[in-house]
C-alpha atoms as a PDB file:
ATOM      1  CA  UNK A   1      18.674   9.014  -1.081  1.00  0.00           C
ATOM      2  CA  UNK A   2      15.735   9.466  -2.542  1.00  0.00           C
ATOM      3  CA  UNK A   3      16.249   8.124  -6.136  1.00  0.00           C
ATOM      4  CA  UNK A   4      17.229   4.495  -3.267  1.00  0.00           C
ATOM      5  CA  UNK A   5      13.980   5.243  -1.959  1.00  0.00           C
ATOM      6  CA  UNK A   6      12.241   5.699  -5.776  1.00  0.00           C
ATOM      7  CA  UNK A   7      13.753   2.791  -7.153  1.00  0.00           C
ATOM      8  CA  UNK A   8      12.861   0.603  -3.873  1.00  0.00           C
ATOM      9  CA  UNK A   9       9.551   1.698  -5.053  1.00  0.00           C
ATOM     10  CA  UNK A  10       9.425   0.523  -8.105  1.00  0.00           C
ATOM     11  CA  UNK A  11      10.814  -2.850  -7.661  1.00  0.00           C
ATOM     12  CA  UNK A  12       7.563  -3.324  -4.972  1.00  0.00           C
ATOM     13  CA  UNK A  13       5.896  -2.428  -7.699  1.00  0.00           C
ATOM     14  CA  UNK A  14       7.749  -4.916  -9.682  1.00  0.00           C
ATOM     15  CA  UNK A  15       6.207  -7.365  -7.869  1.00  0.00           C
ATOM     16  CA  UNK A  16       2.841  -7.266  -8.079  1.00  0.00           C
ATOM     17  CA  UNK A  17       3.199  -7.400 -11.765  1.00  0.00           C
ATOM     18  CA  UNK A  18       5.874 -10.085 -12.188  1.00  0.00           C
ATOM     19  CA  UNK A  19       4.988 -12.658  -9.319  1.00  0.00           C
ATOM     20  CA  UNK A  20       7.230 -13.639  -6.373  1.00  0.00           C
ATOM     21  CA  UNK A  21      10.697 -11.683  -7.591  1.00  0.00           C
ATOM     22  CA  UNK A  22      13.183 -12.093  -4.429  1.00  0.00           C
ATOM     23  CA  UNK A  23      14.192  -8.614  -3.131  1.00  0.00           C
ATOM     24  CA  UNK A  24      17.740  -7.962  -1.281  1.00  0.00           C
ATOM     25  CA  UNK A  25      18.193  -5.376   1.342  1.00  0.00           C
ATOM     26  CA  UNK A  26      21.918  -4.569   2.002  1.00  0.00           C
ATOM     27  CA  UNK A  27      23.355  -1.313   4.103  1.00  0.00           C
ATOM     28  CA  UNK A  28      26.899   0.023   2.626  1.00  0.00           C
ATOM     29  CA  UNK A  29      29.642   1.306   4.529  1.00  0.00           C
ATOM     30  CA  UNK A  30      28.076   5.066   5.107  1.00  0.00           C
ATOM     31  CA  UNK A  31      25.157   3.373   6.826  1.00  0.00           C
ATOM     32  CA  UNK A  32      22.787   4.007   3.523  1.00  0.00           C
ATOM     33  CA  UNK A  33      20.291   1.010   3.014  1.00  0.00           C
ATOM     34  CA  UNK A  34      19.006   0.062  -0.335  1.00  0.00           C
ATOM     35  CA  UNK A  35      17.317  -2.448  -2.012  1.00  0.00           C
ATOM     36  CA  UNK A  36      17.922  -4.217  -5.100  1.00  0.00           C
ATOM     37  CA  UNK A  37      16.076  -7.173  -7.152  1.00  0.00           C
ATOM     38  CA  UNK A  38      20.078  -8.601  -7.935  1.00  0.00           C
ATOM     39  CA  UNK A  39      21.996 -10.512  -5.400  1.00  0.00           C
ATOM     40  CA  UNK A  40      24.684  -8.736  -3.525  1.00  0.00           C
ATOM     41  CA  UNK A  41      27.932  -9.129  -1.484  1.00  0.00           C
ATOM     42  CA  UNK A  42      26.449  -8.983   1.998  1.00  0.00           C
ATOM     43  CA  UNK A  43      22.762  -8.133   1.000  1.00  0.00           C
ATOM     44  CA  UNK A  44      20.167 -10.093   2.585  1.00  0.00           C
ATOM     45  CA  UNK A  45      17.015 -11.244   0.909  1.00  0.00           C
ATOM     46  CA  UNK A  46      13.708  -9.319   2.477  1.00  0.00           C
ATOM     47  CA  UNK A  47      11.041 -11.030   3.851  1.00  0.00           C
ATOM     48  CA  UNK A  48       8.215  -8.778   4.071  1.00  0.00           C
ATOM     49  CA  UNK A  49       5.470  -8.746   6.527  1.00  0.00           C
ATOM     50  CA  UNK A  50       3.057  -6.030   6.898  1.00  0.00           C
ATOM     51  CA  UNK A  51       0.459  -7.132   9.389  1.00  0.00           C
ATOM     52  CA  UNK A  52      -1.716  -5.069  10.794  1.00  0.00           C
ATOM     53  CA  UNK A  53      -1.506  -6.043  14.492  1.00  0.00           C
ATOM     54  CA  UNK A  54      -3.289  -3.836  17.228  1.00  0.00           C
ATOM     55  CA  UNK A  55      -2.743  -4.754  20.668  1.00  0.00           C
ATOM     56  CA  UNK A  56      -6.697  -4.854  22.523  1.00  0.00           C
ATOM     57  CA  UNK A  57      -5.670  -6.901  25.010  1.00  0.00           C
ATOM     58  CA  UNK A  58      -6.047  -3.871  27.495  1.00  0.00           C
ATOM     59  CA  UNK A  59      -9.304  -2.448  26.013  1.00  0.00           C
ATOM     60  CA  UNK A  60     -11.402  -5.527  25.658  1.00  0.00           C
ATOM     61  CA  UNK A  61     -11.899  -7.498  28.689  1.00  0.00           C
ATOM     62  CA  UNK A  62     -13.778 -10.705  29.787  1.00  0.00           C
ATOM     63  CA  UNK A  63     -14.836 -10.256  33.228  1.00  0.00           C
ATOM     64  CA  UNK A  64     -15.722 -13.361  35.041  1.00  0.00           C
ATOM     65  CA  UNK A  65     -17.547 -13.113  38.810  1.00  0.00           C
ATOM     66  CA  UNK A  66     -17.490 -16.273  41.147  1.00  0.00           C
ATOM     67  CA  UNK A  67     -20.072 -16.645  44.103  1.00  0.00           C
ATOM     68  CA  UNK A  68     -21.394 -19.310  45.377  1.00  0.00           C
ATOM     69  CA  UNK A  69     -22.604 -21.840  43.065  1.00  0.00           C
ATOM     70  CA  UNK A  70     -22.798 -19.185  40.195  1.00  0.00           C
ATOM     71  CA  UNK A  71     -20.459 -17.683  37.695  1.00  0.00           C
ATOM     72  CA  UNK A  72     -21.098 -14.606  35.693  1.00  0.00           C
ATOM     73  CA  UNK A  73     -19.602 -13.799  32.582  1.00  0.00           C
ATOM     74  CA  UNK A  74     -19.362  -9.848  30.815  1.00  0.00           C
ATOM     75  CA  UNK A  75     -17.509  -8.758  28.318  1.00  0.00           C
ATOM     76  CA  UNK A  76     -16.276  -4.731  28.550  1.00  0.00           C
ATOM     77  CA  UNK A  77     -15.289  -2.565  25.944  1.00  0.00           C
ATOM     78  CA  UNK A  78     -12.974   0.635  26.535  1.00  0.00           C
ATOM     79  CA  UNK A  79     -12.798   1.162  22.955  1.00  0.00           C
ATOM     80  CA  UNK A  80     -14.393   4.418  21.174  1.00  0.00           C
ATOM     81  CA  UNK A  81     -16.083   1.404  18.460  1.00  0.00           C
ATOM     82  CA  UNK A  82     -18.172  -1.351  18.564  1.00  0.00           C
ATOM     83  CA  UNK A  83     -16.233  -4.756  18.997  1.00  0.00           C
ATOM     84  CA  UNK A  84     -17.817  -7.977  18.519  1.00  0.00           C
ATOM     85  CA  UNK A  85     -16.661 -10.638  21.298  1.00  0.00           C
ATOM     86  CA  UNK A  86     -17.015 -14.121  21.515  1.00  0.00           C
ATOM     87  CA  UNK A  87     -17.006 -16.386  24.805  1.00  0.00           C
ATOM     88  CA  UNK A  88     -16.916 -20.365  24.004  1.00  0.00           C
ATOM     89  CA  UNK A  89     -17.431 -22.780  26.849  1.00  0.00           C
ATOM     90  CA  UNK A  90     -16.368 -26.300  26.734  1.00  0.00           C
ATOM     91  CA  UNK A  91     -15.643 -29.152  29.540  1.00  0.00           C
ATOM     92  CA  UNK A  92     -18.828 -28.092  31.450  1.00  0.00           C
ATOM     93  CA  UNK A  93     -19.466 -30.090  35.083  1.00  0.00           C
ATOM     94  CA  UNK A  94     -22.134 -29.598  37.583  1.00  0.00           C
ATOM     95  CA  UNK A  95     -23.925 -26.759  35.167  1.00  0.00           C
ATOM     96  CA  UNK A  96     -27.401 -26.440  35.290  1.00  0.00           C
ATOM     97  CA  UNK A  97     -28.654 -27.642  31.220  1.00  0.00           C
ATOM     98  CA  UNK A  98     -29.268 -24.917  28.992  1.00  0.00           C
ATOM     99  CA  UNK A  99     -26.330 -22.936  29.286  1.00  0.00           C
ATOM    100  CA  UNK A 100     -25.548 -21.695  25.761  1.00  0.00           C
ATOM    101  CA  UNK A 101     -22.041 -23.060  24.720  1.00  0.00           C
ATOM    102  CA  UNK A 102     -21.183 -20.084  22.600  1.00  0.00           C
ATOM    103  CA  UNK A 103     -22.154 -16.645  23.344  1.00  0.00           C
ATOM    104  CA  UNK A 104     -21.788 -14.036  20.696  1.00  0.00           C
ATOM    105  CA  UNK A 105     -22.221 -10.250  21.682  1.00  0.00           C
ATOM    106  CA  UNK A 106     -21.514  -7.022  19.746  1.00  0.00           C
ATOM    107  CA  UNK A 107     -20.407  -4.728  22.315  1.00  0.00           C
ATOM    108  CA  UNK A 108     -20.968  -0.880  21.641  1.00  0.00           C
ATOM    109  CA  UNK A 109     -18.250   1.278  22.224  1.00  0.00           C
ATOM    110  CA  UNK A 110     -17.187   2.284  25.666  1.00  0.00           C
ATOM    111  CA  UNK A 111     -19.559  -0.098  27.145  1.00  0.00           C
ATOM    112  CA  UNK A 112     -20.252  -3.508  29.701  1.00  0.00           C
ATOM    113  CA  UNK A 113     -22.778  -6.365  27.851  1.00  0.00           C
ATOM    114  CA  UNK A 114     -23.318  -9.465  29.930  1.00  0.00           C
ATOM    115  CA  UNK A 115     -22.945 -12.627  28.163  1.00  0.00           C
ATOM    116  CA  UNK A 116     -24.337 -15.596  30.599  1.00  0.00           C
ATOM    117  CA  UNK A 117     -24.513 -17.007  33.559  1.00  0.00           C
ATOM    118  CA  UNK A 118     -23.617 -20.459  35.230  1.00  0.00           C
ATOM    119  CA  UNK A 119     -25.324 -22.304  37.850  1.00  0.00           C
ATOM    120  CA  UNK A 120     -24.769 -25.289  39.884  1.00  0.00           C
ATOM    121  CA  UNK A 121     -26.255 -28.109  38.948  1.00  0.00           C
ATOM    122  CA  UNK A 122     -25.613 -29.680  42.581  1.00  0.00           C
ATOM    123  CA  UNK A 123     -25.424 -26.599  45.402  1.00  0.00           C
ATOM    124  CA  UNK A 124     -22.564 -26.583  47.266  1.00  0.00           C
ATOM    125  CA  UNK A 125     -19.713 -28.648  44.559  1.00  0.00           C
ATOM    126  CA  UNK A 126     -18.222 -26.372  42.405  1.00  0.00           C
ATOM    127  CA  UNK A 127     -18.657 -25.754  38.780  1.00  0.00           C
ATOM    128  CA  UNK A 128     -16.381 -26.533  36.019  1.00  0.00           C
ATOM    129  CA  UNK A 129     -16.121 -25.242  32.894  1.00  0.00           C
ATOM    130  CA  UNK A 130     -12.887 -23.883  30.493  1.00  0.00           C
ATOM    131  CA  UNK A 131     -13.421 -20.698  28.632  1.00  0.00           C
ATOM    132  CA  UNK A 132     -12.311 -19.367  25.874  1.00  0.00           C
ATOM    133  CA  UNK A 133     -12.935 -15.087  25.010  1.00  0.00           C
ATOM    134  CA  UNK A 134     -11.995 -13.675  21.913  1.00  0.00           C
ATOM    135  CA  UNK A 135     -13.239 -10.413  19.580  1.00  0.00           C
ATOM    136  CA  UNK A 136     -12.811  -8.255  17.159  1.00  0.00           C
ATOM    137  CA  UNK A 137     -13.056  -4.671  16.252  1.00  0.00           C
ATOM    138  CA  UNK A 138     -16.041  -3.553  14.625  1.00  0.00           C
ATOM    139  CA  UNK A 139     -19.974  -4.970  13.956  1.00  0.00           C
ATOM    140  CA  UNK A 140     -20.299  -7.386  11.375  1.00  0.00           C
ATOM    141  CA  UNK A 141     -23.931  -6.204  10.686  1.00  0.00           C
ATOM    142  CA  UNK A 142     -22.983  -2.751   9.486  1.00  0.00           C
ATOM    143  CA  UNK A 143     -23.337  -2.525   5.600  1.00  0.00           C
ATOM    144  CA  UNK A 144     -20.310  -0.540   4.013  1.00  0.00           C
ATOM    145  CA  UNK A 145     -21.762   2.148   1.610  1.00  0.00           C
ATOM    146  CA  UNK A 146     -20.373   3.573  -1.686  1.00  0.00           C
ATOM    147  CA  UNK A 147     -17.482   6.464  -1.163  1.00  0.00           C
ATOM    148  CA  UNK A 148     -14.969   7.618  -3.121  1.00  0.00           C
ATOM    149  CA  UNK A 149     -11.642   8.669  -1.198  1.00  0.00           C
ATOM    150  CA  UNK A 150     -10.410  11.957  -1.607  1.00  0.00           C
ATOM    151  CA  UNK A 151      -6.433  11.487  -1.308  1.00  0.00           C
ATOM    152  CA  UNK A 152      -5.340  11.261   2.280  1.00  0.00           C
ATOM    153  CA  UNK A 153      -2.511  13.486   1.741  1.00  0.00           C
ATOM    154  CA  UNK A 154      -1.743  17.175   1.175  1.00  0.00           C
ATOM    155  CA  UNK A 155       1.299  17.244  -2.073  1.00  0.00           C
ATOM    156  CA  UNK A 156       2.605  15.198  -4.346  1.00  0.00           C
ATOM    157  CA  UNK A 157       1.747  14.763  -6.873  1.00  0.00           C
ATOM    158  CA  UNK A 158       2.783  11.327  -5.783  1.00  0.00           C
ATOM    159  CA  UNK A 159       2.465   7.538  -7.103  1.00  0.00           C
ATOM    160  CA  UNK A 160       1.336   4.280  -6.104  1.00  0.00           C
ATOM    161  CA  UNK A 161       3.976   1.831  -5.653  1.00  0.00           C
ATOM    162  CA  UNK A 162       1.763  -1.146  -4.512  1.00  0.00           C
ATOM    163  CA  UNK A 163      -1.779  -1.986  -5.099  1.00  0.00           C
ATOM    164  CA  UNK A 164      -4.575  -4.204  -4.891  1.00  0.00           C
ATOM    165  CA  UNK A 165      -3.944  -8.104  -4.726  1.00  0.00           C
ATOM    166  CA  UNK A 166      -0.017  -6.800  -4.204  1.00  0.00           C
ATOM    167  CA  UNK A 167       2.097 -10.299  -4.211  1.00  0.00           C
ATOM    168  CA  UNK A 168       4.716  -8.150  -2.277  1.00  0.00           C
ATOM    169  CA  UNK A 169       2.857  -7.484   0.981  1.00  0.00           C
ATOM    170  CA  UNK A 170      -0.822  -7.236   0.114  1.00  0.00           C
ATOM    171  CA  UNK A 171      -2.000 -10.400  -0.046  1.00  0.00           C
ATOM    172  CA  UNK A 172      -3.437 -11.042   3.441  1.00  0.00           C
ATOM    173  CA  UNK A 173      -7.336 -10.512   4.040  1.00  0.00           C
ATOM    174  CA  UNK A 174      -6.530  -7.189   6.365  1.00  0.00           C
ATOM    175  CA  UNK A 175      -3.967  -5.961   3.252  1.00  0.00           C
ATOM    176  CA  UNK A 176      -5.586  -7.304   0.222  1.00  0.00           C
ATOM    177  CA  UNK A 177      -7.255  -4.398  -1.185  1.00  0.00           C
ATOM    178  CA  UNK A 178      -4.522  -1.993   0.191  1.00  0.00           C
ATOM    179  CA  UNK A 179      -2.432   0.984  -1.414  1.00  0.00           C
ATOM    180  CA  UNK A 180       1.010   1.974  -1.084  1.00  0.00           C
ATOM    181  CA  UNK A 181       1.806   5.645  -2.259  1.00  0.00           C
ATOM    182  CA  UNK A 182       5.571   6.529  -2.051  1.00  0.00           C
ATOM    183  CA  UNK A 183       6.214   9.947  -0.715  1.00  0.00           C
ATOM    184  CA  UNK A 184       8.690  11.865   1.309  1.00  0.00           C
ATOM    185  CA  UNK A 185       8.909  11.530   5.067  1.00  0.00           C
ATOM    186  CA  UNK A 186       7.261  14.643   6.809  1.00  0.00           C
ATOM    187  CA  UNK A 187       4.181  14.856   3.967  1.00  0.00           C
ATOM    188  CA  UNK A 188       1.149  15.976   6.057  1.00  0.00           C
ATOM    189  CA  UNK A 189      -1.513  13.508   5.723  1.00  0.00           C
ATOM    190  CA  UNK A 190      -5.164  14.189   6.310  1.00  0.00           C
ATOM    191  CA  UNK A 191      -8.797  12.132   7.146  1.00  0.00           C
ATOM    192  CA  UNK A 192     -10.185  10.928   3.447  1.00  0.00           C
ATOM    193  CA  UNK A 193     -13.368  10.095   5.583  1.00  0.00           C
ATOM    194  CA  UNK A 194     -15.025  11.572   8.326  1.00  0.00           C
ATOM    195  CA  UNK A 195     -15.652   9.665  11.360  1.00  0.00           C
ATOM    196  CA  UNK A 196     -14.380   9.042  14.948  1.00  0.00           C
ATOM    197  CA  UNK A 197     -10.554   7.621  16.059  1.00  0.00           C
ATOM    198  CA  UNK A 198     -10.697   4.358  17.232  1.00  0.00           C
ATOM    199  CA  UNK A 199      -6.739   4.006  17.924  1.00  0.00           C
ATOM    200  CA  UNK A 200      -3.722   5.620  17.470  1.00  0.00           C
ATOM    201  CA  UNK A 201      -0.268   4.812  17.856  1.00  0.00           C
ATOM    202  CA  UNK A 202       2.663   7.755  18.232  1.00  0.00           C
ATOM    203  CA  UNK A 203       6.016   6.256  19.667  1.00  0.00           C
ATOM    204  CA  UNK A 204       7.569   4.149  17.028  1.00  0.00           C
ATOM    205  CA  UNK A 205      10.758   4.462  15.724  1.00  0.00           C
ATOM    206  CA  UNK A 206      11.866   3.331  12.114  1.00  0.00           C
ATOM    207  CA  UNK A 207      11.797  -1.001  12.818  1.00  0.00           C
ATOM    208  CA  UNK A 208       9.590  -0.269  16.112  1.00  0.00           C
ATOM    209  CA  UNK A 209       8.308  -3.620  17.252  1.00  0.00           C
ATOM    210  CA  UNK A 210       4.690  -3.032  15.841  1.00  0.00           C
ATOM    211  CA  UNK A 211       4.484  -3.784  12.474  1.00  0.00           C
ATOM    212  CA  UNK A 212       1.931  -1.130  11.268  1.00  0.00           C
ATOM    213  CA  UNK A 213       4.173   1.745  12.636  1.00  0.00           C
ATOM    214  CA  UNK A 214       2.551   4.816  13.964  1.00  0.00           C
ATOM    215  CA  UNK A 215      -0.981   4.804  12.649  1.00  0.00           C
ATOM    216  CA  UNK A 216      -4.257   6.122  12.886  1.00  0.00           C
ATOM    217  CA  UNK A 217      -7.341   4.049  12.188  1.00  0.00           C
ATOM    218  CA  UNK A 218     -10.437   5.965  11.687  1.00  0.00           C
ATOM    219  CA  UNK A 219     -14.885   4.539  11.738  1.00  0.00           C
ATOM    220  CA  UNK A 220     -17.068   5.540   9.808  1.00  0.00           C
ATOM    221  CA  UNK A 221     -20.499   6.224  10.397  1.00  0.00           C
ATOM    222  CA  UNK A 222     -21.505   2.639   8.097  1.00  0.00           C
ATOM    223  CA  UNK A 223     -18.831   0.628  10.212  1.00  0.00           C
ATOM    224  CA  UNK A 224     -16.006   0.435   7.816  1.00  0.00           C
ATOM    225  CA  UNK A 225     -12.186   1.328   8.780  1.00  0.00           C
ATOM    226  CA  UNK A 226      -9.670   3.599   7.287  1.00  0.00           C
ATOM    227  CA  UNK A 227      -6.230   3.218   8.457  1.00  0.00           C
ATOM    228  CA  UNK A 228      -3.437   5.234   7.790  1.00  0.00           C
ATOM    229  CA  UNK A 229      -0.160   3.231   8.015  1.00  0.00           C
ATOM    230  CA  UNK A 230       4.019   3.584   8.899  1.00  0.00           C
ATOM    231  CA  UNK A 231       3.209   7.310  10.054  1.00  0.00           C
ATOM    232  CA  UNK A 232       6.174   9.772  11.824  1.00  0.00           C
ATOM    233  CA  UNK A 233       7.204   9.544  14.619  1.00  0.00           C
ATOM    234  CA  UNK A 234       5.745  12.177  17.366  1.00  0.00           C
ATOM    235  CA  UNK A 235       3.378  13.130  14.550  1.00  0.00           C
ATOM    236  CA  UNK A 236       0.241  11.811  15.046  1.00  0.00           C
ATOM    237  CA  UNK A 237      -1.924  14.650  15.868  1.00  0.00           C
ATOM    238  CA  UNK A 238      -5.016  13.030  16.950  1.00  0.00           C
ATOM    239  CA  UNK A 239      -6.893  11.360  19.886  1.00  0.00           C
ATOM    240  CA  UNK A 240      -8.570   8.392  20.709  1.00  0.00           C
ATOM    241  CA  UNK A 241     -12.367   9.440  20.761  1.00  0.00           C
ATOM    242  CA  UNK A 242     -11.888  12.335  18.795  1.00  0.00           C
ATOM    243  CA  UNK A 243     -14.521  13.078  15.776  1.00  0.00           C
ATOM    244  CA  UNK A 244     -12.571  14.042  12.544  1.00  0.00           C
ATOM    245  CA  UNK A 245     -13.993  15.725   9.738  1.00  0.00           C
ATOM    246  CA  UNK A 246     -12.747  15.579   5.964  1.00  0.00           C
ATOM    247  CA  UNK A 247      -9.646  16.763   5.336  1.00  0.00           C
ATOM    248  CA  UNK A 248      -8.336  16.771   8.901  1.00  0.00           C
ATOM    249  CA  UNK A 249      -4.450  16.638   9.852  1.00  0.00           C
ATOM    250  CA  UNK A 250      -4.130  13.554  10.822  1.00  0.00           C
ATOM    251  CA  UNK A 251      -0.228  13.206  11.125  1.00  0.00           C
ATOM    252  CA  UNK A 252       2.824  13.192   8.641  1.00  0.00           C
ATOM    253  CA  UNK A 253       4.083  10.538   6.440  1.00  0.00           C
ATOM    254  CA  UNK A 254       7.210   8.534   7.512  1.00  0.00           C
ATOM    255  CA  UNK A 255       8.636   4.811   7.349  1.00  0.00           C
ATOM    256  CA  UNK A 256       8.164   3.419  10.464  1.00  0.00           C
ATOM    257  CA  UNK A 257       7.664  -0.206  11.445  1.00  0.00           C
ATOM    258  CA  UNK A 258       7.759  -2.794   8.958  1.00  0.00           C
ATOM    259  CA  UNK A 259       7.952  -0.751   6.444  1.00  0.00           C
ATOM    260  CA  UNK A 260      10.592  -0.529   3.115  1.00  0.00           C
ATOM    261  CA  UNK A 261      10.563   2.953   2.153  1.00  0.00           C
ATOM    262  CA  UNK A 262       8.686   5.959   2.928  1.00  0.00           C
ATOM    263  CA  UNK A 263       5.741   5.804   2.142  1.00  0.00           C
ATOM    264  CA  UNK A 264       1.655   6.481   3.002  1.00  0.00           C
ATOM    265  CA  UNK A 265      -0.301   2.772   3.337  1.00  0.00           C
ATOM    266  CA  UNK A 266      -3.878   3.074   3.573  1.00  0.00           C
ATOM    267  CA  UNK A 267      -6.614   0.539   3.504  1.00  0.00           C
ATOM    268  CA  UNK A 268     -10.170   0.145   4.714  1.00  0.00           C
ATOM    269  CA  UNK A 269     -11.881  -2.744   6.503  1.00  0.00           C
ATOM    270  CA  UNK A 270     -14.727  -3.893   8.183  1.00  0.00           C
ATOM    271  CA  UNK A 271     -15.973  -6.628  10.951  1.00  0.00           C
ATOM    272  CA  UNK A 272     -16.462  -9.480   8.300  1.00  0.00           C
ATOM    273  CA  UNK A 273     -17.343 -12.058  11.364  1.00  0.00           C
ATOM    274  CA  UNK A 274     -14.855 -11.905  14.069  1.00  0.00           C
ATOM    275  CA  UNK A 275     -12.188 -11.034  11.874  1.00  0.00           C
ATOM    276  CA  UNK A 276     -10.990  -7.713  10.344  1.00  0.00           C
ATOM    277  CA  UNK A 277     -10.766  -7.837   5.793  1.00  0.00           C
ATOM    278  CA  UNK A 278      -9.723  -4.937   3.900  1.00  0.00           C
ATOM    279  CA  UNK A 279     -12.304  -4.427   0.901  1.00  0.00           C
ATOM    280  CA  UNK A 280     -12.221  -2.438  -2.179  1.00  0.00           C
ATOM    281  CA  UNK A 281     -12.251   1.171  -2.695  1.00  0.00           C
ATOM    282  CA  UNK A 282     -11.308   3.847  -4.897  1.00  0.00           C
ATOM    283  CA  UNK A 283      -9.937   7.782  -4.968  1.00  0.00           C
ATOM    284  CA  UNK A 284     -11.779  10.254  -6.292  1.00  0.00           C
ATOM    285  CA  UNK A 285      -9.378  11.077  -8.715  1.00  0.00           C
ATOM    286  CA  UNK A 286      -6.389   8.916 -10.113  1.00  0.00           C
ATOM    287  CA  UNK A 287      -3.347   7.979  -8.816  1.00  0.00           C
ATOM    288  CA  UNK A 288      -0.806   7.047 -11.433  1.00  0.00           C
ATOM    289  CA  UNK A 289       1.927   3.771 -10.834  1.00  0.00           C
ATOM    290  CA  UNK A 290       5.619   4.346 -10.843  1.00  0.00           C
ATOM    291  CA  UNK A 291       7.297   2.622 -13.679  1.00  0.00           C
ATOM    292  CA  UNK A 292       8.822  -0.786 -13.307  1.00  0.00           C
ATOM    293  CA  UNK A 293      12.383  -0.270 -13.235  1.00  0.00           C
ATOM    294  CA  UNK A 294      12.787  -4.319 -12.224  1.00  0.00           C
ATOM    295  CA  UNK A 295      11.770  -5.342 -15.535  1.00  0.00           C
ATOM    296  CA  UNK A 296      13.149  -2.764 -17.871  1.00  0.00           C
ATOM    297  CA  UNK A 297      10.574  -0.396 -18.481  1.00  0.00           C
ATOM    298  CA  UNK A 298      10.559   3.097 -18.431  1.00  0.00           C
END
C-alpha cells in the first residue's frame, strides 16, 4: 500500500515536469485503489480538482433594515479575521442622488461596519434598488513580510511530490505557489507560523464533499494565510479564535477530500482585492522531490 501511494506520488510529480500526462485511477478486486500513467481495463482517467472552497456564507452577512422611506445597509463579520466585503447597487428608483453605487468596506474581525444608507427621493413611494454583497477573507492593504517556514510537520524525512506552478493541481491563483509533501496518514502536523485560527474543518471523510478536506487555515500578524490541507479525520486539534504559537499541534496528516494520496498540502495567501492568491514562500531548510518514476528516472 504504500509503495501505490509512493508511486501515485511520483507520477503527480510527473506532471509538473512533463506537461498535461493523463492519469488513471482504477480500484481492483480487494478494494485497493491505485493510480497509473498507462491505460487500464476498467481504470478511469482522473480529473483533479483541488479548490480551496470555504463555506462563509454563515459568518459574513449583509444586513439590510427597511423603514419608512429609508434602507440601511451593514455588513457583519463573525469571523476571527478581517474580511473585505463589497455591496454593489444597480437599478436605483426614487433614491435621493449621491448614493455611492459601490461600497467597499474591510470589516475587522468579529465585528458590524455600516456601509450606506438609502433615502426616498419622493416620501411615501417606495425605493428600488437590486443589490448585490460579496467578500472575501482577509485585508488587501496588509503587506506580507519575509518568513521562512519551518516544516509544518513532525517526521519524515519526507518529499515533495508537487510544487510550485504544479500542471497537476496547482495551477489556480489560490494553489499556484502550493506544496504537496507525501507522507503517511496519522503524521502529526504542527503551526510553521504563529498567528490566530481563522477556520477549521474536522468531519470529513476520505471523498467528503469539501474539496480541501479537514483543514486548518491560520493569520498572521502581516495578513497572509497558511493553510494546512486533506487533514485526518477527528484530528484537528484546534479552535476557531485560538492564538497558535510555532510549532503547535495542529492535527495529523491524512487524505481526505479531493485528495490522491496521503499527503500534507500547504500554501499561503493573502486578500489580493476581493479574491484569495497563494504567493511564494520557502522552508527553512530543503525539501527534496521524489523521483519521476513516469518518465523513467530513478
Amino acid at each position: 500500500m504504500q509503495l501505490r501511494s509512493l508511486l501515485f506520488c511520483a507520477l503527480a510529480l510527473g506532471c509538473t515536469q512533463a506537461g498535461a500526462t493523463t492519469i488513471y485511477k482504477y480500484t481492483d478486486a480487494y478494494g485497493v485503489t491505485s493510480y497509473t500513467d498507462r491505460p487500464t481495463h476498467g481504470a478511469k482517467v482522473l480529473v483533479f480538482a483541488d479548490r480551496m472552497t470555504e463555506r462563509l456564507d454563515q459568518q459574513v452577512h449583509l444586513d439590510v433594515n427597511k423603514q419608512a422611506g429609508v434602507t440601511t445597509f451593514s455588513a457583519r463579520n463573525e469571523l476571527y479575521a478581517p474580511v473585505e466585503v463589497e455591496l454593489r447597487l444597480s437599478s436605483l428608483g426614487n433614491v435621493r442622488a449621491g448614493t455611492p453605487a459601490v461600497v467597499r468596506r474591510v470589516l475587522p474581525a468579529r465585528s458590524t461596519v455600516a456601509l450606506t444608507t438609502l433615502v426616498a427621493q419622493k416620501p411615501g413611494q417606495a425605493l428600488r434598488f437590486t443589490q448585490k454583497f460579496r467578500y472575501s477573507l482577509g485585508n488587501p492593504s496588509m503587506v506580507a513580510m519575509g518568513y521562512r517556514y519551518p516544516l509544518p510537520w513532525v517526521g519524515g524525512p519526507f518529499r515533495l511530490t508537487q510544487g510550485p506552478n504544479g500542471t497537476f493541481s496547482h495551477f489556480g491563483p489560490k494553489s499556484r505557489w502550493a506544496m504537496d509533501i507525501a507522507m503517511p496518514v496519522g503524521t502529526p502536523i504542527i503551526a510553521a507560523r504563529g498567528g490566530t485560527v481563522v477556520k477549521v474543518e474536522n468531519d470529513q471523510g476520505s471523498g467528503g464533499s469539501n474539496p480541501s478536506g479537514n483543514f486548518v487555515r491560520i493569520l498572521h500578524d502581516d495578513g497572509t494565510m497558511g493553510v494546512y490541507l486533506h487533514l485526518m479525520q477527528g484530528s484537528v486539534s484546534v479552535l476557531e479564535g485560538q492564538h497558535v504559537a510555532v510549532g503547535t499541534p495542529l492535527a495529523r496528516s491524512g487524505n481526505t477530500g479531493n485528495s490522491t494520496g496521503p499527503h500534507l498540502h500547504f500554501v499561503v495567501q493573502r486578500n489580493v482585492g476581493l479574491g484569495l492568491e497563494s504567493i511564494p514562500f520557502q522552508f527553512n531548510q530543503p525539501v527534496g522531490s521524489l523521483p519521476n518514476f513516469a518518465l523513467g528516472n530513478k
